[in-house]
Protein backbone atom coordinates (compact mmCIF):
# COMPACT_ATOMS: atom_id res chain seq x y z
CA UNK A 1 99.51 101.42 110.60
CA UNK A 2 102.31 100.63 108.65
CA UNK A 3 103.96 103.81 108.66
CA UNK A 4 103.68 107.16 110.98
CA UNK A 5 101.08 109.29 110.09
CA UNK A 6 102.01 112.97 109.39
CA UNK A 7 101.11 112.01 105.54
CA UNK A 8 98.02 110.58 106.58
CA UNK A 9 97.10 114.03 108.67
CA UNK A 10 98.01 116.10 105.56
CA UNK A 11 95.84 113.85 103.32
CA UNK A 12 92.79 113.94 105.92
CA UNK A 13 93.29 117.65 106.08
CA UNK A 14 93.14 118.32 102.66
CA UNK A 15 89.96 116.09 102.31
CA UNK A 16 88.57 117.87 104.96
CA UNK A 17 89.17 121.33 103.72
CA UNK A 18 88.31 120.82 100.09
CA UNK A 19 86.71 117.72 100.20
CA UNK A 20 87.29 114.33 98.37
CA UNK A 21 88.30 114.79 95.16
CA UNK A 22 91.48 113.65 93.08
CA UNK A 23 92.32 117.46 93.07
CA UNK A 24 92.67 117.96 97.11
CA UNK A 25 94.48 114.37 97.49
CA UNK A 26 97.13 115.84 95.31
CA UNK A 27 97.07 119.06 97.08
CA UNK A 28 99.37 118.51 99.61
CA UNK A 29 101.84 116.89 97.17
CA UNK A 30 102.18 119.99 95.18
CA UNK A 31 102.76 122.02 98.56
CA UNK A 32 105.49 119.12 100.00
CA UNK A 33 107.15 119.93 95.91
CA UNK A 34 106.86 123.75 96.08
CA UNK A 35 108.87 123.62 99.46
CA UNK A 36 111.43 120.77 98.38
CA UNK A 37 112.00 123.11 95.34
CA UNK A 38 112.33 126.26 97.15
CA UNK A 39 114.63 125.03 100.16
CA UNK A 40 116.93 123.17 97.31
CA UNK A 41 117.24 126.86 96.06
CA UNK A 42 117.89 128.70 99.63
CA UNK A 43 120.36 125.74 100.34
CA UNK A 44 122.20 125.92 96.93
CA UNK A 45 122.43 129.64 97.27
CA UNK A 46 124.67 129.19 100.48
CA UNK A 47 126.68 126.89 98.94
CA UNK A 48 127.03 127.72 95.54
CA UNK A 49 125.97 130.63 94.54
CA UNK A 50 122.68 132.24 93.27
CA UNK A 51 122.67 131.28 89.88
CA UNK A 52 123.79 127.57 90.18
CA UNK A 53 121.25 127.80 93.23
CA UNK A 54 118.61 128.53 90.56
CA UNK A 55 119.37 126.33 87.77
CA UNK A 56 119.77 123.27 90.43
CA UNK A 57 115.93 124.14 91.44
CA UNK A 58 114.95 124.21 87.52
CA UNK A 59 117.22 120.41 87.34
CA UNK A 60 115.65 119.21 90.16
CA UNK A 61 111.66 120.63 89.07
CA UNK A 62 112.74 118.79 85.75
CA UNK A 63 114.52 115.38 85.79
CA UNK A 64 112.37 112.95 85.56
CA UNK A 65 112.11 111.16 88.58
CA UNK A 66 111.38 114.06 91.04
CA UNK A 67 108.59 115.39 88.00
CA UNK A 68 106.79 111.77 88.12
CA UNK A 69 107.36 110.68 91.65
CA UNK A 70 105.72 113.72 93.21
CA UNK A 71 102.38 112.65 90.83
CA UNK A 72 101.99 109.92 93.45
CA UNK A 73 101.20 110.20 96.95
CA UNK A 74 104.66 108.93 98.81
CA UNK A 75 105.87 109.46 102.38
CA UNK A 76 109.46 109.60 100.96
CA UNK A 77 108.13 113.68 99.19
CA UNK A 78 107.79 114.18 103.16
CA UNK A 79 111.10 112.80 104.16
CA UNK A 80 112.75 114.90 101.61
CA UNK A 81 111.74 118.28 102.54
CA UNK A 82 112.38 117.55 106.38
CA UNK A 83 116.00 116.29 105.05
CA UNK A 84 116.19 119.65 103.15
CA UNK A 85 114.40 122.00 106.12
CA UNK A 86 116.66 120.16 108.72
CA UNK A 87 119.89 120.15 106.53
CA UNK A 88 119.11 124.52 105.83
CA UNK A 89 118.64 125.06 109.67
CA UNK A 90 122.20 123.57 110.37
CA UNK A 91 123.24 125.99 107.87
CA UNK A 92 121.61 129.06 109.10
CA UNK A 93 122.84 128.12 112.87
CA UNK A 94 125.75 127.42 111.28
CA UNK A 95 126.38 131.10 110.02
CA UNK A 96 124.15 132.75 112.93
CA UNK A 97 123.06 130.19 116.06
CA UNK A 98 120.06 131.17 116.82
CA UNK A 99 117.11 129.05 119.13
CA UNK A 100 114.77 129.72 115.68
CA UNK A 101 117.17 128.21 113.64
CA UNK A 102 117.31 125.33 116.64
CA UNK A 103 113.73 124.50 116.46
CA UNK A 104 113.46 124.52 112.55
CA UNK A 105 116.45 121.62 112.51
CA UNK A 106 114.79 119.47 115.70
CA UNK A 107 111.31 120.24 114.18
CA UNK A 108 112.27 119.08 110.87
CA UNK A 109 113.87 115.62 112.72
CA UNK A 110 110.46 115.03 114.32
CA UNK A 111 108.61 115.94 110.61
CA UNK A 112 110.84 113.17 109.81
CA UNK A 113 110.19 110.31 111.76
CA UNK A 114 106.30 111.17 111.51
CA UNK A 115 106.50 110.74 108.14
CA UNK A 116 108.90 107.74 107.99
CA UNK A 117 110.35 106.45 110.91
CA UNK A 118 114.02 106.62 112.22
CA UNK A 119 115.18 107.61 108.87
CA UNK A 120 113.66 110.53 109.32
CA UNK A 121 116.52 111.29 111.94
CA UNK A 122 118.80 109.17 110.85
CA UNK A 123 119.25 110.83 107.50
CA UNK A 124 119.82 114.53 108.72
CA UNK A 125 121.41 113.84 111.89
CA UNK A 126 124.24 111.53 110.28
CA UNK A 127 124.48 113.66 107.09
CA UNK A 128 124.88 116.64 109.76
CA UNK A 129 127.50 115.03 112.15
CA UNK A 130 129.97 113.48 108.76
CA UNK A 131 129.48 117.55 107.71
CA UNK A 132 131.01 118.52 110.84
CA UNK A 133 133.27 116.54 111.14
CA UNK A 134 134.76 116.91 107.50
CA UNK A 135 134.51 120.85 108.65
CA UNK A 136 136.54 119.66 112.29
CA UNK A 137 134.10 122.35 113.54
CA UNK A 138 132.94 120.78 117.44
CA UNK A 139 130.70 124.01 117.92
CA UNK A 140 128.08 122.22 115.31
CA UNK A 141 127.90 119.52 118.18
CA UNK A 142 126.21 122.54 120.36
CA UNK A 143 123.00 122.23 117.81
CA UNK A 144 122.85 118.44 117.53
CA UNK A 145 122.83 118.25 121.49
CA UNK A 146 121.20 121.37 122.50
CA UNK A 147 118.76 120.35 125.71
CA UNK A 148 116.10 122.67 124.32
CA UNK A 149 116.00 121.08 120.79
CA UNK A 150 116.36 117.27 122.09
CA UNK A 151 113.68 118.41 124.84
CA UNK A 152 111.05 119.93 121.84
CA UNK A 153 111.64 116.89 119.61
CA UNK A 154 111.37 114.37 122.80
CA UNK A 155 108.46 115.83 124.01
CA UNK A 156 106.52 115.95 120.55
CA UNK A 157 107.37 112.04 119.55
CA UNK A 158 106.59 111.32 123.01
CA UNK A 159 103.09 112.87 123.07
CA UNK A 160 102.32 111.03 119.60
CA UNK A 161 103.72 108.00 121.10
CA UNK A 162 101.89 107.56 124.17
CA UNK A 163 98.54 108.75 122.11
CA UNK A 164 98.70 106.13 119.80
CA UNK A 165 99.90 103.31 121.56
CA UNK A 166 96.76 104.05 123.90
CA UNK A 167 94.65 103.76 120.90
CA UNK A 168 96.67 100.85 119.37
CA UNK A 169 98.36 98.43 121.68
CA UNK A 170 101.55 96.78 120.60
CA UNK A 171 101.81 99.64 117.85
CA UNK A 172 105.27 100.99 119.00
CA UNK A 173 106.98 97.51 119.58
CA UNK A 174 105.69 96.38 115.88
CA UNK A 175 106.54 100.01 114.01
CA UNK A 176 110.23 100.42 116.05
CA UNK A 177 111.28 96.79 115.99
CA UNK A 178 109.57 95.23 112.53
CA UNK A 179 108.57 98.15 109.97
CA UNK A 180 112.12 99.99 110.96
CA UNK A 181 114.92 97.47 112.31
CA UNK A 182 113.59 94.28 110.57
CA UNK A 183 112.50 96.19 107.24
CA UNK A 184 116.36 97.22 106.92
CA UNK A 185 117.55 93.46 107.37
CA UNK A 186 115.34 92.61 105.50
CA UNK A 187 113.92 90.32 108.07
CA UNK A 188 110.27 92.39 108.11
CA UNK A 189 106.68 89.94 109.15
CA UNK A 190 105.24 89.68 106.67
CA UNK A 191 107.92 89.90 104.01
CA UNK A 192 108.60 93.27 102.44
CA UNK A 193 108.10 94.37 98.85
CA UNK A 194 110.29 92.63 96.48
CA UNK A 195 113.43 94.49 96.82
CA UNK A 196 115.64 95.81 93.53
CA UNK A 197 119.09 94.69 92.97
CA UNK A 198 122.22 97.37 93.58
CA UNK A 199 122.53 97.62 89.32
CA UNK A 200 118.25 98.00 89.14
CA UNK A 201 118.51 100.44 91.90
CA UNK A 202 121.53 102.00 90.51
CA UNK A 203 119.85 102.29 87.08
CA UNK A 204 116.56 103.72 88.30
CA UNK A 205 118.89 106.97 89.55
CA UNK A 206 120.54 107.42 86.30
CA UNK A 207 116.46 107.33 85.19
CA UNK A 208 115.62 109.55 87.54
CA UNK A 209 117.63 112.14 86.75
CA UNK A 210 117.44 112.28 83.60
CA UNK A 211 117.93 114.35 80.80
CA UNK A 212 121.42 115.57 82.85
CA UNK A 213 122.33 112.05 83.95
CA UNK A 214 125.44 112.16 80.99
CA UNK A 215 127.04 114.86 83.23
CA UNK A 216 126.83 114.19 86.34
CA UNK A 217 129.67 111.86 86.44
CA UNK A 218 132.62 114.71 85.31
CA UNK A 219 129.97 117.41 87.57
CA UNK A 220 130.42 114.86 90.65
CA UNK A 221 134.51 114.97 90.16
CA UNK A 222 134.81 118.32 89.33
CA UNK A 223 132.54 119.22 92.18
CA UNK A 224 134.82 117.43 94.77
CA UNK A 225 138.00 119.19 93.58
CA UNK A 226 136.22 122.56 93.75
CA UNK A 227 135.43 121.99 97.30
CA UNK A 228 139.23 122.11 98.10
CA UNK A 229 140.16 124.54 101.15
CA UNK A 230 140.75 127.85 98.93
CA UNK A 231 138.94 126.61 95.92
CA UNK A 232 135.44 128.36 94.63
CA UNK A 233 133.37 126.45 96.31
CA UNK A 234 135.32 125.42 99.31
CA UNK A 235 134.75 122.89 102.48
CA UNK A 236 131.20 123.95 103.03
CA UNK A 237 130.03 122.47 99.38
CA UNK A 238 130.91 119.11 100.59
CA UNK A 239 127.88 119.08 102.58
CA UNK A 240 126.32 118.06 99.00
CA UNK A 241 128.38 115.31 98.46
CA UNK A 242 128.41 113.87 102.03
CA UNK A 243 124.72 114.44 101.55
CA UNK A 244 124.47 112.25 98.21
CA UNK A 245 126.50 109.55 99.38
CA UNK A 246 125.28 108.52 102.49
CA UNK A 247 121.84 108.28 101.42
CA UNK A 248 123.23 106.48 98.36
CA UNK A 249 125.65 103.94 100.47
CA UNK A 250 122.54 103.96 103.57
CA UNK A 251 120.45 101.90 100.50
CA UNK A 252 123.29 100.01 98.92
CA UNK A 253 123.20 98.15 102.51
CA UNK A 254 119.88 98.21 102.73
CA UNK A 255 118.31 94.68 102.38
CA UNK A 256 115.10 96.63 101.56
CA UNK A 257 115.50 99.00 98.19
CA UNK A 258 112.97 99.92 95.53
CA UNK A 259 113.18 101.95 92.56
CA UNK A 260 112.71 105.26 94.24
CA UNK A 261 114.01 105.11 97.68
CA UNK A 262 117.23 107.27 96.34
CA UNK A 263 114.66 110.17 96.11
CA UNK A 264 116.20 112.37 99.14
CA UNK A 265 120.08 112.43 97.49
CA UNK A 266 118.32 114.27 93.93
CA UNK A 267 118.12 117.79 95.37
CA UNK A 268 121.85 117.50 96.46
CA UNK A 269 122.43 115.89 93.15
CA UNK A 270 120.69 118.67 91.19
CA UNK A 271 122.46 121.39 93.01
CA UNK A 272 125.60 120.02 92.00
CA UNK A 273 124.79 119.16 88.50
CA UNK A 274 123.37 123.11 88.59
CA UNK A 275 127.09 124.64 89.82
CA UNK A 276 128.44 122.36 86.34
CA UNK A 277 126.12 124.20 84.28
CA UNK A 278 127.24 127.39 85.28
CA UNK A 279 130.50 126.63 85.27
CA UNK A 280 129.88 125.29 81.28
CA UNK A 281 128.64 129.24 80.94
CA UNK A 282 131.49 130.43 82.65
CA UNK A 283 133.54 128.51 80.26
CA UNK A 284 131.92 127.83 76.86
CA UNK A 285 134.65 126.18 75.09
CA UNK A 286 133.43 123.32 77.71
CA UNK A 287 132.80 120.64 75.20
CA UNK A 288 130.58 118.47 77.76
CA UNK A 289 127.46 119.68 77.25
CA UNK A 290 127.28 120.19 73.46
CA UNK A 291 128.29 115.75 73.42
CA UNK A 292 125.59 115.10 75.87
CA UNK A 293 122.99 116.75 73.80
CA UNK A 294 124.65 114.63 71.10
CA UNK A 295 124.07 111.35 73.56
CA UNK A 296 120.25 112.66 74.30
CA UNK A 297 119.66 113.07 70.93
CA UNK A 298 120.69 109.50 69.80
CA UNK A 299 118.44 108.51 72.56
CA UNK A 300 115.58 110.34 71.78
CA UNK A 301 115.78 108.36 68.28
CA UNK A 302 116.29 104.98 69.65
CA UNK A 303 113.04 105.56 72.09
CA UNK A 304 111.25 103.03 70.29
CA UNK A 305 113.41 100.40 70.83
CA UNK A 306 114.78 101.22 74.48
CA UNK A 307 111.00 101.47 75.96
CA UNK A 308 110.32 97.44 76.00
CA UNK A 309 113.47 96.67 77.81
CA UNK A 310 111.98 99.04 80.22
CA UNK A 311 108.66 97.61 80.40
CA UNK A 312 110.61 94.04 81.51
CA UNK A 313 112.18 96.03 84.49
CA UNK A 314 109.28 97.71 85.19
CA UNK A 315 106.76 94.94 85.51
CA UNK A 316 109.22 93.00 87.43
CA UNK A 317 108.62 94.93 90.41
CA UNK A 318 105.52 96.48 89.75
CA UNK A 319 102.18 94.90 87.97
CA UNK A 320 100.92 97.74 86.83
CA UNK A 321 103.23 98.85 83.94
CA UNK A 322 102.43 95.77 81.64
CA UNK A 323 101.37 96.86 78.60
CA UNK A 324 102.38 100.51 78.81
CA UNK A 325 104.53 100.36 75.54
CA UNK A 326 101.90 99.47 73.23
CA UNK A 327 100.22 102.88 75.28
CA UNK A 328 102.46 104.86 75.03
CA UNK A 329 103.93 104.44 71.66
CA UNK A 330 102.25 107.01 69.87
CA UNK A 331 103.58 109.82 72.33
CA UNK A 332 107.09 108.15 71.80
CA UNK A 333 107.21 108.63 67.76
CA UNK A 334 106.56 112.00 68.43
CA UNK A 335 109.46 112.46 71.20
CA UNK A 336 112.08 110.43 68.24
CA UNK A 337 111.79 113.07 66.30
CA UNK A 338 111.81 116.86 69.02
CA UNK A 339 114.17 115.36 70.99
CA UNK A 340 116.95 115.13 68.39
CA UNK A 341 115.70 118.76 67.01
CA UNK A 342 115.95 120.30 69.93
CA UNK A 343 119.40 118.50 70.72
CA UNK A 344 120.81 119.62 67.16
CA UNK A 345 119.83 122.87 68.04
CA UNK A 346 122.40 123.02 71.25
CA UNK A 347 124.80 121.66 69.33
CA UNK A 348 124.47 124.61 66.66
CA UNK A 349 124.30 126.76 69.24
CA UNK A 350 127.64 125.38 71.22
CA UNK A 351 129.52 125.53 67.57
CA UNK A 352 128.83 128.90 67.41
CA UNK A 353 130.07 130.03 70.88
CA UNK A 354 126.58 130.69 72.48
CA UNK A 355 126.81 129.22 76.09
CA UNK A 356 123.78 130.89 77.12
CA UNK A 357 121.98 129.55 73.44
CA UNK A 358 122.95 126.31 74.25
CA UNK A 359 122.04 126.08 78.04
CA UNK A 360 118.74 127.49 77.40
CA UNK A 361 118.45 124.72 74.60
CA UNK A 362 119.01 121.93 77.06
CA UNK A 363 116.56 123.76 79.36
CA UNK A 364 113.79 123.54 76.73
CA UNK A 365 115.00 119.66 75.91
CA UNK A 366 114.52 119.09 79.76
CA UNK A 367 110.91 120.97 80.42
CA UNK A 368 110.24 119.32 76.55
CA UNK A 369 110.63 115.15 78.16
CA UNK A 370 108.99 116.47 81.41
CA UNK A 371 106.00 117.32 78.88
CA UNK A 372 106.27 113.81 77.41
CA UNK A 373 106.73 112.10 80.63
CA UNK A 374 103.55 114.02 81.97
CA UNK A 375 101.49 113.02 79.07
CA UNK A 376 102.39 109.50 79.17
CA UNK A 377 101.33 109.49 82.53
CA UNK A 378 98.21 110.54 81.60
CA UNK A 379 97.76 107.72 79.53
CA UNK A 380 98.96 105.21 81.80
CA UNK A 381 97.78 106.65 85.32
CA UNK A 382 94.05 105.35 85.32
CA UNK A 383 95.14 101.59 84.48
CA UNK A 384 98.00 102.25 87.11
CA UNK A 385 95.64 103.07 89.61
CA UNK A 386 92.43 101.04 88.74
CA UNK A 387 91.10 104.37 87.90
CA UNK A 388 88.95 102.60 85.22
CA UNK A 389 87.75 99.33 86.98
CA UNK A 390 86.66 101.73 89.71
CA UNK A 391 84.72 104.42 88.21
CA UNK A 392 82.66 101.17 85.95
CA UNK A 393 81.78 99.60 89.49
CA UNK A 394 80.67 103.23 90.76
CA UNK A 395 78.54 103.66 87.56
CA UNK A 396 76.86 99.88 87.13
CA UNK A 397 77.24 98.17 91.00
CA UNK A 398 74.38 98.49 93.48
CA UNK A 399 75.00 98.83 97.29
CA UNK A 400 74.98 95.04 98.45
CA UNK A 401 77.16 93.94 95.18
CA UNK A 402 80.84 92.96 96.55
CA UNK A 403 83.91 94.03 94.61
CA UNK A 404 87.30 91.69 95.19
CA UNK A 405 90.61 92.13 94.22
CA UNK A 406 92.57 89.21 92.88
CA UNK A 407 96.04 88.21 95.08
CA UNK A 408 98.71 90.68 95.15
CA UNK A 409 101.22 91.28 97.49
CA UNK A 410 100.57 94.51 98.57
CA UNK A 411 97.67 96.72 100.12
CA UNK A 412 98.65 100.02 98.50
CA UNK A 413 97.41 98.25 95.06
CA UNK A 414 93.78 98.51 96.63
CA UNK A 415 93.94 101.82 97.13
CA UNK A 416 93.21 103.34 94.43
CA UNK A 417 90.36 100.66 93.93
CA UNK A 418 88.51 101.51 96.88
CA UNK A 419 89.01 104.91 96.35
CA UNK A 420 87.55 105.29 92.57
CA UNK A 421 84.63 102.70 93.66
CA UNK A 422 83.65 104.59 96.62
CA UNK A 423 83.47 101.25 98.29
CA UNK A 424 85.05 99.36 100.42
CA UNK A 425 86.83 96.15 98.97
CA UNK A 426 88.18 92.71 99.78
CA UNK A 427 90.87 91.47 98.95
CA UNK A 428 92.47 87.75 98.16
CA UNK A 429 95.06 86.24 99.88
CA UNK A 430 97.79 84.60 97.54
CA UNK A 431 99.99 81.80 97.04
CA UNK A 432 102.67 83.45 99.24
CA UNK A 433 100.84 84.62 101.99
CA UNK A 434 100.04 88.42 100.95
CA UNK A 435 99.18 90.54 101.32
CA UNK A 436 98.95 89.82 105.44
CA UNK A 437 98.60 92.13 108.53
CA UNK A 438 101.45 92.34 110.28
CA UNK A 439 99.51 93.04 113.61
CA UNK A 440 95.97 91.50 114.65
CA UNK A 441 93.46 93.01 113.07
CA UNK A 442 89.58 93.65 114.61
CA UNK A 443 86.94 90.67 112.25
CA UNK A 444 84.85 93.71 111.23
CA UNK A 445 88.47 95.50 109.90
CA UNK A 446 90.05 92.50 108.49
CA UNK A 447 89.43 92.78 104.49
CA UNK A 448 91.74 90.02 103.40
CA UNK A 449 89.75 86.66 102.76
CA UNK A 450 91.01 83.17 101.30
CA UNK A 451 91.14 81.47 97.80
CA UNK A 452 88.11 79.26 99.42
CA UNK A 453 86.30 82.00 101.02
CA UNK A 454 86.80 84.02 97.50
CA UNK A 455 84.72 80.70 95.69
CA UNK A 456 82.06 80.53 98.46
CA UNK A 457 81.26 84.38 97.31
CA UNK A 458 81.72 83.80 93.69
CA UNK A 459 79.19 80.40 93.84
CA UNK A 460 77.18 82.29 96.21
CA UNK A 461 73.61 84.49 95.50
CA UNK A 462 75.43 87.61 95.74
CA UNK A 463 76.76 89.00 92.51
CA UNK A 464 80.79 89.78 92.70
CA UNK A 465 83.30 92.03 90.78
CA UNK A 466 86.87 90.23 90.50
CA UNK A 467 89.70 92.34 89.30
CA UNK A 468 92.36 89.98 88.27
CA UNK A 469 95.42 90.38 87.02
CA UNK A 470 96.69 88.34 83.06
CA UNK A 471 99.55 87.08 85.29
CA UNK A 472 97.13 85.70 87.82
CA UNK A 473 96.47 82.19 86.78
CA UNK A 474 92.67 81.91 87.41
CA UNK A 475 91.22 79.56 90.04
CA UNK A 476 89.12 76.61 87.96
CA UNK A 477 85.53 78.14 88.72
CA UNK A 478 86.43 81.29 87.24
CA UNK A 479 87.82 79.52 83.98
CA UNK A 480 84.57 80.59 82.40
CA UNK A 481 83.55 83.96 84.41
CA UNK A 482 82.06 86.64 82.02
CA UNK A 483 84.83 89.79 81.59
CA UNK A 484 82.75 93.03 81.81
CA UNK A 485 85.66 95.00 81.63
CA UNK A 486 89.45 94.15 79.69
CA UNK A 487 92.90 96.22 80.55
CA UNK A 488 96.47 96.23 79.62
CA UNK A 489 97.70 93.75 82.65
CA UNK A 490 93.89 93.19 84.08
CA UNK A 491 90.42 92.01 83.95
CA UNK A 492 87.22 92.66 85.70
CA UNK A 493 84.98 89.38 86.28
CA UNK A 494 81.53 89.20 87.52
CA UNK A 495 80.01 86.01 88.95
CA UNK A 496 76.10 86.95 87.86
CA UNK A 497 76.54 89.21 84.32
């Protein structure tokens, strides 16, 4: 109850449809991705052109954060494409105002908050208000106030307000006033995830966007001057940038900022970084892109020794990447040595005068580390998950056997657990509290037990699974508990082998 639930609905719908499977939960992923990718296009064509329009699609489809975030199941996928439905329907009024173009903006507002809260609204509706006002056009106001959007929208979030308040009392006063104002003060009950630092959350969008994060700094310049009154892109263009910016400044105040909250600015982003690529074809003495294949090529050989620096980062925030470099390392030598080749290549290709050559050879560097990336998460995706511990309790627990999982601080990390298992699970409470319910929950729903009531189980007649983490120093009765299963990062102990 932590969140709205429009990604909930999707999930249950898919389930429903196709059944329970890994397959359907990702189904409505790939659909949220399709439609990010193809309203980044129909957006980028109004503002840019077609073909920048095009290649920002292919940058976005390929950088690696949008490639590996939308293999997890997020609610920020959902805020995105209502950002980018909401954000094309001001631009289609905008040219032609139209009720149909009303209703897709005020619809995508209420997508929005279903999927996230006020952010949801708060994203397109400020982005959309600084855009008018940079374009001093007051007949944009008409579509932020019209009475028969604000009625639609209103009378949607009011019908799924009232409905589940009436089947969970004291929901709207805890999601409004804790999981939305208090999350951004970070003042949330019980405290929130542990938030990144401005550089960590600043370095995690220069990750994210890689391979074309080297240009984006002289795309981002050039980009503003172009949107000079008479200039080729003009005042409209700066709907990217105002776009970008606020979501990036939004999160620089935020008190509450992890790794991939910057998500919504990459289609704006990409669009932009698209209209530099085509102006590098326009212009193919351009010397930009032939040194950043010279930068991603140096990178690609000094993989090896960049990747444990990025494990530290990594498992600060998040438990499950310890380990991954020893993983993934095999997958890296190969990448030290196609990355430069392919990099060389563009280079060749630039000397000789061959924008297009040397485009298409960035291209094929950029689908080439989304390949990489994808395989590594293959690799790394079932310890991530718990994929393993789960599908060895489904094959060797009976019925009555309990499964527990050690303290952590947050309930998404049982998850996957439960869902592998095909079980329900309990989980411990740890030294700081968490994880904790944030709202009273029924005895027969309340899965979160003790340290104490975890050693009454364990000495008990019933036998237990314990997934613990390495990093979890281990209660004195289970200094000698038999391991049935050992992970990167994790353990599986059971109380009666």
């Amino acid at each position: 109850m932590d969140k709205p639930h429009l990604l909930f609905w999707l999930n249950l719908l898919g389930y429903k449809l196709l059944g329970v499977s890994e397959w359907s939960a990702r189904v409505p992923t790939l659909l949220i991705t399709v439609g990010e990718v193809w309203l980044t296009y129909l957006i980028g064509r109004r503002l840019v052109g077609q073909l920048a329009a095009w290649l920002g699609g292919f940058i976005l489809l390929t950088c690696i954060g949008f490639f590996v975030l939308h293999l997890q199941i997020l609610t920020d996928h959902l805020i995105t494409l209502s950002l980018l439905a909401a954000l094309y329907g001001l631009l289609r009024w905008e040219a032609q105002p139209g009720f149909r173009w009303t209703a897709l903006f005020f619809l995508a507002l209420v997508a929005g908050f279903l999927s996230k809260g006020f952010i949801g609204l708060v994203f397109p509706g400020s982005i959309g208000l600084l855009y008018a006002w940079g374009r001093r056009d007051r007949r944009l106001l008409r579509l932020f106030f019209s009475p028969l959007g604000l009625t639609l929208a209103a009378a949607l979030l009011a019908l799924w307000g009232v409905v589940t308040e009436l089947a969970n009392p004291g929901f709207l006063q805890f999601q409004i006033v804790n999981e939305q104002l208090m999350r951004f003060l970070g003042r949330r009950t019980p405290p929130d995830v542990n938030s990144f630092t401005l550089a960590g959350f600043y370095v995690f969008l220069g990750i994210w966007l890689m391979p074309w994060t080297f240009i984006l700094p002289d795309a981002l310049y050039r980009f503003w001057q172009a949107t000079r009154p008479g200039r080729e892109v003009g005042a409209a263009g700066r709907l990217l940038l105002i776009w970008a910016a606020f979501i990036l400044a939004f999160f620089t105040l935020s008190s509450s900022r992890i790794e991939y909250y910057s998500l919504p600015a990459l289609p704006a982003l990409a669009l932009i970084l698209g209209w530099r690529l085509k102006r590098y074809l326009d212009t193919p003495k351009d010397r930009l892109i032939p040194w950043t294949l010279l930068a991603l090529g140096l990178l690609g050989l000094s993989l090896l020794v960049l990747l444990p620096h990025l494990e530290q980062i990594c498992v600060a925030n998040r438990r499950e990447f310890c380990g991954m470099v020893s993983l993934i390392a095999p997958l890296a030598r190969q990448a030290t040595w196609f990355i430069p080749a392919v990099a060389l290549t563009g280079i060749l290709a630039a000397r000789l005068r061959r924008p297009r050559l040397t485009v298409a050879a960035y291209g094929v560097l950029a689908v080439a580390i989304a390949w990489f990336t994808f395989k590594t998460m293959v690799v790394l995706t079932p310890l991530m998950c718990d994929q393993v511990a789960g599908e060895y309790i489904l094959r060797v627990a009976s019925p009555q056997d309990l499964l527990i999982m050690g303290p952590i601080e947050e309930f998404e990390y049982g998850a996957s657990l439960e869902f592998y298992a095909r079980r329900h699970i309990l989980m411990v409470k740890g030294p700081g509290g968490l994880p904790q319910f944030p709202y009273p929950a029924p005895p027969a729903s309340d899965y979160i037990i003790t340290p104490e009531r975890l050693k009454e189980l364990w000495q008990g007649p019933r036998k237990v699974f314990l997934l613990l983490d390495h990093a979890t120093p281990p209660e004195p009765f289970l200094q000698d508990a038999t391991a049935v299963l050992t992970l990167p990062g994790k353990r599986l102990l059971v109380n009666h082998p």
